[in-house]
Protein backbone atom coordinates (compact mmCIF):
# COMPACT_ATOMS: atom_id res chain seq x y z
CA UNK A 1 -17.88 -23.13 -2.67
CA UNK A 2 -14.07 -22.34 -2.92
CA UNK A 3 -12.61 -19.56 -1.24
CA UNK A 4 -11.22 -17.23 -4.08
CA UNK A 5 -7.42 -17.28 -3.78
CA UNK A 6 -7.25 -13.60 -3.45
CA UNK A 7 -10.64 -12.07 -2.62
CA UNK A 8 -8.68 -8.71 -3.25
CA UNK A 9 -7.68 -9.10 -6.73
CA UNK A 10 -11.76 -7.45 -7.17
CA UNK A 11 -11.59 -6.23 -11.24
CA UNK A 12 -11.32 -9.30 -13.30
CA UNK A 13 -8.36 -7.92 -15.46
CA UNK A 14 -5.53 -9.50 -16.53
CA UNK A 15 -4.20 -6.39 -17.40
CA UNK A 16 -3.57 -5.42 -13.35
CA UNK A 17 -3.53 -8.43 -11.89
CA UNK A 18 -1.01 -9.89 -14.52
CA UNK A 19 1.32 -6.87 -13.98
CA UNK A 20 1.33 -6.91 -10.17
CA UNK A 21 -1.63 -4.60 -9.59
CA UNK A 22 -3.53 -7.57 -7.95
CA UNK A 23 -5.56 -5.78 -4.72
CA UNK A 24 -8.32 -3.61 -6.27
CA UNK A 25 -11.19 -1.57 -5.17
CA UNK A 26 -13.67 0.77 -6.30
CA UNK A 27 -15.03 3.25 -4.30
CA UNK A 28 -18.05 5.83 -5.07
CA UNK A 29 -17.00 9.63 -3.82
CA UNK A 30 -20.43 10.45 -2.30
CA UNK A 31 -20.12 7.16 -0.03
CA UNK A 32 -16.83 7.84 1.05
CA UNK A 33 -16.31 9.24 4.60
CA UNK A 34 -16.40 12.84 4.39
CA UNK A 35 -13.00 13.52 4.99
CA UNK A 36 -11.86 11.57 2.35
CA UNK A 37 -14.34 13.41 0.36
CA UNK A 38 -13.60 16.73 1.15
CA UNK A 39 -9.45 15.63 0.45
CA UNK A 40 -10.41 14.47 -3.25
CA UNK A 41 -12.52 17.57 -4.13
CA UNK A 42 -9.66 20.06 -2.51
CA UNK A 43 -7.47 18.07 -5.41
CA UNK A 44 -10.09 17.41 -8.42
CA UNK A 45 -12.67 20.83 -8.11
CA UNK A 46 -16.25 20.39 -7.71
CA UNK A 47 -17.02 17.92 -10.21
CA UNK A 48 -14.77 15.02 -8.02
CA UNK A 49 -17.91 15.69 -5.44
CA UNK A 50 -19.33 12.99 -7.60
CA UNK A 51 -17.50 9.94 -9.67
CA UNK A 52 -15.38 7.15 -7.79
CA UNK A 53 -12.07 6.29 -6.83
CA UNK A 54 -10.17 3.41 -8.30
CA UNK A 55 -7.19 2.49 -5.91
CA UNK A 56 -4.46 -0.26 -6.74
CA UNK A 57 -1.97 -2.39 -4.81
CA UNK A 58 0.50 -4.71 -4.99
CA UNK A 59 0.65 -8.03 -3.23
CA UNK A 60 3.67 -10.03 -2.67
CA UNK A 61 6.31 -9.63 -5.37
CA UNK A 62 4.66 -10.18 -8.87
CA UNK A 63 4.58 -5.93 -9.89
CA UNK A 64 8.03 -5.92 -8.69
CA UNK A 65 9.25 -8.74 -10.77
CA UNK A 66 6.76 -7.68 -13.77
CA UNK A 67 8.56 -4.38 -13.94
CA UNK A 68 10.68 -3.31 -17.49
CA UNK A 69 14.25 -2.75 -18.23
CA UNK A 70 12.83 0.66 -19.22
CA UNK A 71 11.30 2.01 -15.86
CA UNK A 72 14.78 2.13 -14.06
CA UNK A 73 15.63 5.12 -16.37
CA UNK A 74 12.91 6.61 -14.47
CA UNK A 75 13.15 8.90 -11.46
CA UNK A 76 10.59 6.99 -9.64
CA UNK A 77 10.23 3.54 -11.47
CA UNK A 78 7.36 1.97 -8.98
CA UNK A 79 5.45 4.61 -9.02
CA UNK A 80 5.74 5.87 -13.02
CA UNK A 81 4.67 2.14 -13.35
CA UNK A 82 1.71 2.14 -11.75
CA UNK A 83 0.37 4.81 -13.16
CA UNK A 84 1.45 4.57 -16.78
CA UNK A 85 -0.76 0.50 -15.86
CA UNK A 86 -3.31 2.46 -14.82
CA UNK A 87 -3.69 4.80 -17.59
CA UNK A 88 -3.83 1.63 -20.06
CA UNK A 89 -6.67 0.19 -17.97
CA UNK A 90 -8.87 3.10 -17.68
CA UNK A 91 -8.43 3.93 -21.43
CA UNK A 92 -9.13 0.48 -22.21
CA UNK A 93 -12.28 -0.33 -20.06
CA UNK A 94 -13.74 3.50 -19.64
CA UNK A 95 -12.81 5.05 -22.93
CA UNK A 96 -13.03 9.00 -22.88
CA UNK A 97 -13.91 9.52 -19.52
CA UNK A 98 -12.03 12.29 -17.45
CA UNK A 99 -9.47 10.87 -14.54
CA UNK A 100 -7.03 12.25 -12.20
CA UNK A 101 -4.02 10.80 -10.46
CA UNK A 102 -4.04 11.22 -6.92
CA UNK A 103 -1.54 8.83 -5.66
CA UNK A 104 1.66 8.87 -6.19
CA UNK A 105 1.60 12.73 -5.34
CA UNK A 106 2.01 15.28 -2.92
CA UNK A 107 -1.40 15.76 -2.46
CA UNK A 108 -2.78 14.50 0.97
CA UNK A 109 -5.57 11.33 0.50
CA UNK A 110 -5.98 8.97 3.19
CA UNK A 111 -4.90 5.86 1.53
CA UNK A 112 -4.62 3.75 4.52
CA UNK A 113 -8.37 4.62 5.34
CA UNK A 114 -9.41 3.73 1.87
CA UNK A 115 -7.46 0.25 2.75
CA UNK A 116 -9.16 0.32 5.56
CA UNK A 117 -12.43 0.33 3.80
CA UNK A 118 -10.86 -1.98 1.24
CA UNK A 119 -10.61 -4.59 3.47
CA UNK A 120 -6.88 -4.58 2.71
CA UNK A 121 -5.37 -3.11 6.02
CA UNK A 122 -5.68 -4.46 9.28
CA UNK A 123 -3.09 -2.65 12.17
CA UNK A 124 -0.15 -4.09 12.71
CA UNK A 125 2.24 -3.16 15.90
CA UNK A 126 4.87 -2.60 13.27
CA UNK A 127 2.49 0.60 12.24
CA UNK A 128 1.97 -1.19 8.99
CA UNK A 129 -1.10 -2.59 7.12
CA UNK A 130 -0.84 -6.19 7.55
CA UNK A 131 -3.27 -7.99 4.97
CA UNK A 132 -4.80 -11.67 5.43
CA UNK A 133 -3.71 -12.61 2.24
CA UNK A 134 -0.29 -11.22 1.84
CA UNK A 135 1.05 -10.19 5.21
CA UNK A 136 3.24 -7.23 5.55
CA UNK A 137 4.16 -7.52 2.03
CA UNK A 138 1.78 -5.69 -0.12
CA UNK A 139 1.78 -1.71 -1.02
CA UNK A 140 -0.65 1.28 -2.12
CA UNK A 141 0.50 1.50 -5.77
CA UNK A 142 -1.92 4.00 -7.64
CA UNK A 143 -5.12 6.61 -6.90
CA UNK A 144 -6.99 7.63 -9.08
CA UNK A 145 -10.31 9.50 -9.51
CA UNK A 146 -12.64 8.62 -12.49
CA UNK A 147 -15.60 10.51 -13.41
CA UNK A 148 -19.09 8.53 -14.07
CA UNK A 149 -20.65 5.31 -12.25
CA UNK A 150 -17.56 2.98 -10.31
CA UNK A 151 -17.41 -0.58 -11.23
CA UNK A 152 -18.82 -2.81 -8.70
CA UNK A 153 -16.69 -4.49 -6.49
CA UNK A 154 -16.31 -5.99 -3.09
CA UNK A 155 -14.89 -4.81 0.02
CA UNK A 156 -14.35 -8.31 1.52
CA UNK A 157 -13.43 -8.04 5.59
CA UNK A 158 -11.55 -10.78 7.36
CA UNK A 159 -10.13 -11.64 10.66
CA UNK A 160 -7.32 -9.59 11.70
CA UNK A 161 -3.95 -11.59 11.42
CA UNK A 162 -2.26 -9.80 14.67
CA UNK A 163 -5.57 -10.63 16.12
CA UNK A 164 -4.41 -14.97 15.75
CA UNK A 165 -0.83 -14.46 16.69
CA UNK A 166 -0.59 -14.94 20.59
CA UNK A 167 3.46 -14.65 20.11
CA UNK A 168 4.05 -11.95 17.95
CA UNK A 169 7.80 -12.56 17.50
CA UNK A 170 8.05 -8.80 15.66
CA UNK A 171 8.07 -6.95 18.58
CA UNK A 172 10.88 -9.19 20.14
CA UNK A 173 12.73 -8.79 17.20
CA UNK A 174 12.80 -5.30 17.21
CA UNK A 175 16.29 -3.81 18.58
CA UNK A 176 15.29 -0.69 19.26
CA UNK A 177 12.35 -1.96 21.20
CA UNK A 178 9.59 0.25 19.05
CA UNK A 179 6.99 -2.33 19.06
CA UNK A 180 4.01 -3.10 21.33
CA UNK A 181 1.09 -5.18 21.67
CA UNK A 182 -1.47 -2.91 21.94
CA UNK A 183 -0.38 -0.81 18.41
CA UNK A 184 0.11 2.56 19.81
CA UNK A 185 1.28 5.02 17.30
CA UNK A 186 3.22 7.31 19.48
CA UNK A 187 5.87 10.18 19.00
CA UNK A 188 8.38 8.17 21.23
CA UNK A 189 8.16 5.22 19.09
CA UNK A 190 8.72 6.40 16.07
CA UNK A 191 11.81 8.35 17.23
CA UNK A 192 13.15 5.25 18.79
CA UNK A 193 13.05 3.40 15.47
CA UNK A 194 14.20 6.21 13.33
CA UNK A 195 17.10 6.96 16.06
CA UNK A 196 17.80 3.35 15.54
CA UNK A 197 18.00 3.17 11.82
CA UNK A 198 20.58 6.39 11.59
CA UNK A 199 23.21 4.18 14.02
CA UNK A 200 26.21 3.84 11.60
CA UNK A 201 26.26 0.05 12.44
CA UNK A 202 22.43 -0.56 12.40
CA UNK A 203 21.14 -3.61 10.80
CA UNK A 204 17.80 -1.67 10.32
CA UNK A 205 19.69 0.21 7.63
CA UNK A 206 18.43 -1.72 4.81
CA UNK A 207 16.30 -3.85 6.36
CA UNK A 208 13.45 -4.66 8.88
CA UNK A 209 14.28 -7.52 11.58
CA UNK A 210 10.66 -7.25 13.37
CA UNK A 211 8.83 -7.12 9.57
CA UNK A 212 11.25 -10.30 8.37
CA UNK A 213 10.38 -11.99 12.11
CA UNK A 214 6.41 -11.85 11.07
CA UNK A 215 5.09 -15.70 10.75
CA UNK A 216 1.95 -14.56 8.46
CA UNK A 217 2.05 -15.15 4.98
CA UNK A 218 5.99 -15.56 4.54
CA UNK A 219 5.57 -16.98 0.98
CA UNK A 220 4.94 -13.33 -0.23
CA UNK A 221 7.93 -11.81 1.28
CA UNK A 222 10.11 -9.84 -1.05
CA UNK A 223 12.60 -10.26 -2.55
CA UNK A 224 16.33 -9.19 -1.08
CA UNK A 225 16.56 -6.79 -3.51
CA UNK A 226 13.30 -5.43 -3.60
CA UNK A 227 13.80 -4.98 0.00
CA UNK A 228 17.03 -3.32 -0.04
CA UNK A 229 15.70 -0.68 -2.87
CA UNK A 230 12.35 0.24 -0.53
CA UNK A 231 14.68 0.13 2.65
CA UNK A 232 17.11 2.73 1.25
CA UNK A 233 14.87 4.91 -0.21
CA UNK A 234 12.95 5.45 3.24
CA UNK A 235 16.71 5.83 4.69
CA UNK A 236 17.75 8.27 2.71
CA UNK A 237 13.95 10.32 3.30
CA UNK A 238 14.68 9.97 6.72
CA UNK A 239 18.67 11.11 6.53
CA UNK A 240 16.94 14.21 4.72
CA UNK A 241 14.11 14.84 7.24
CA UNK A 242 17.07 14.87 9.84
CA UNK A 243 19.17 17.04 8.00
């Protein structure tokens, strides 16, 4: 039997998958860990105890490229995307049931747990998911909660990509040497790349040498100017964080 060219893209709608929103997965509350759990009924109330979760993702460049002229007279164009996509599919396929957003917010839900569980997210020593399918070049795009039974879908799990690559030119390619092979998140580390990226002259400014240096699934890489939007809005987060 042939592989399915993305084992990810899970709900069998062109409306997501057409408009970017190609990783999919559907997740039952009461089977979630409990911390996730416990996050989504501090958000929802009691009644989020039971329904599912229905989290979206981009892979590779299609949402970016799908987006309308109108969404960059939005504050946040990405995410007021994703969500008003979303909305359309719920209200098409699960008329009249209740649903709350959950991501993109404030409100604290581990999303790279649920990626975990998606089968989306494997560690990277860039401290980014890096997916078998796409690479480093895929994104959490929408969370929502829905009451009533989830969809079924599959959580397919693969070999690690990091795990293959004896090399692993990223961490190289890193100037400010904030890379390892062993993936530890650490407090040091994350200084050291952030110290780096506020350099007047950096090159890490609006872009990611170690991420562009990755050999897995290079086909899906962004686009230059996709990249340069993401990379300056995390700049300017950070310039604000230090301020």
């Amino acid at each position: 039997m042939k592989q399915r060219e993305n084992p990810f893209d899970q709900l069998n709608s062109p409306l997501l998958t057409d408009r970017g929103l190609n990783l999919q997965a559907a997740f039952s509350v009461a089977a979630l860990p409990a911390e996730i759990s416990r996050q989504v009924v501090e958000i929802v109330g009691e009644m989020g105890k039971a329904g599912w979760l229905l989290l979206l993702g981009n892979g590779g460049s299609r949402f970016w490229d799908q987006l309308p002229e109108r969404a960059w007279d939005q504050a946040q164009p990405l995410d007021q995307q994703a969500v008003e996509i979303t909305e359309q599919y719920l209200q098409s396929e699960y008329p009249g049931r209740q649903y709350k957003v959950l991501y993109p917010s404030d409100a604290p839900v581990g999303l790279q747990q649920l990626g975990k569980l998606a089968g989306w997210h494997y560690d990277s020593p860039l401290k980014l998911g890096i997916n078998p399918v796409f690479g480093l070049w895929y994104a959490y795009r929408a969370l929502f909660w829905v009451e009533g039974e989830p969809p079924v879908t599959e959580c397919p799990q693969m070999e690690s990509p990091c795990g293959r690559c004896r090399e692993k030119p990223c961490i190289a390619a890193c100037p400010a040497n904030a890379l390892s092979a062993d993936f530890p998140e650490t407090h040091k580390q994350l200084e050291a790349c952030i110290d780096y990226r506020l350099l007047r002259e950096s090159p890490c400014q609006s872009n990611c040498l170690a991420r562009m240096r990755c050999p897995v699934q290079k086909e899906q890489r962004y686009s230059q100017q996709q990249l340069n939007y993401h990379y300056r809005q995390s700049y300017q987060t950070i310039v604000r964080w230090r301020s």
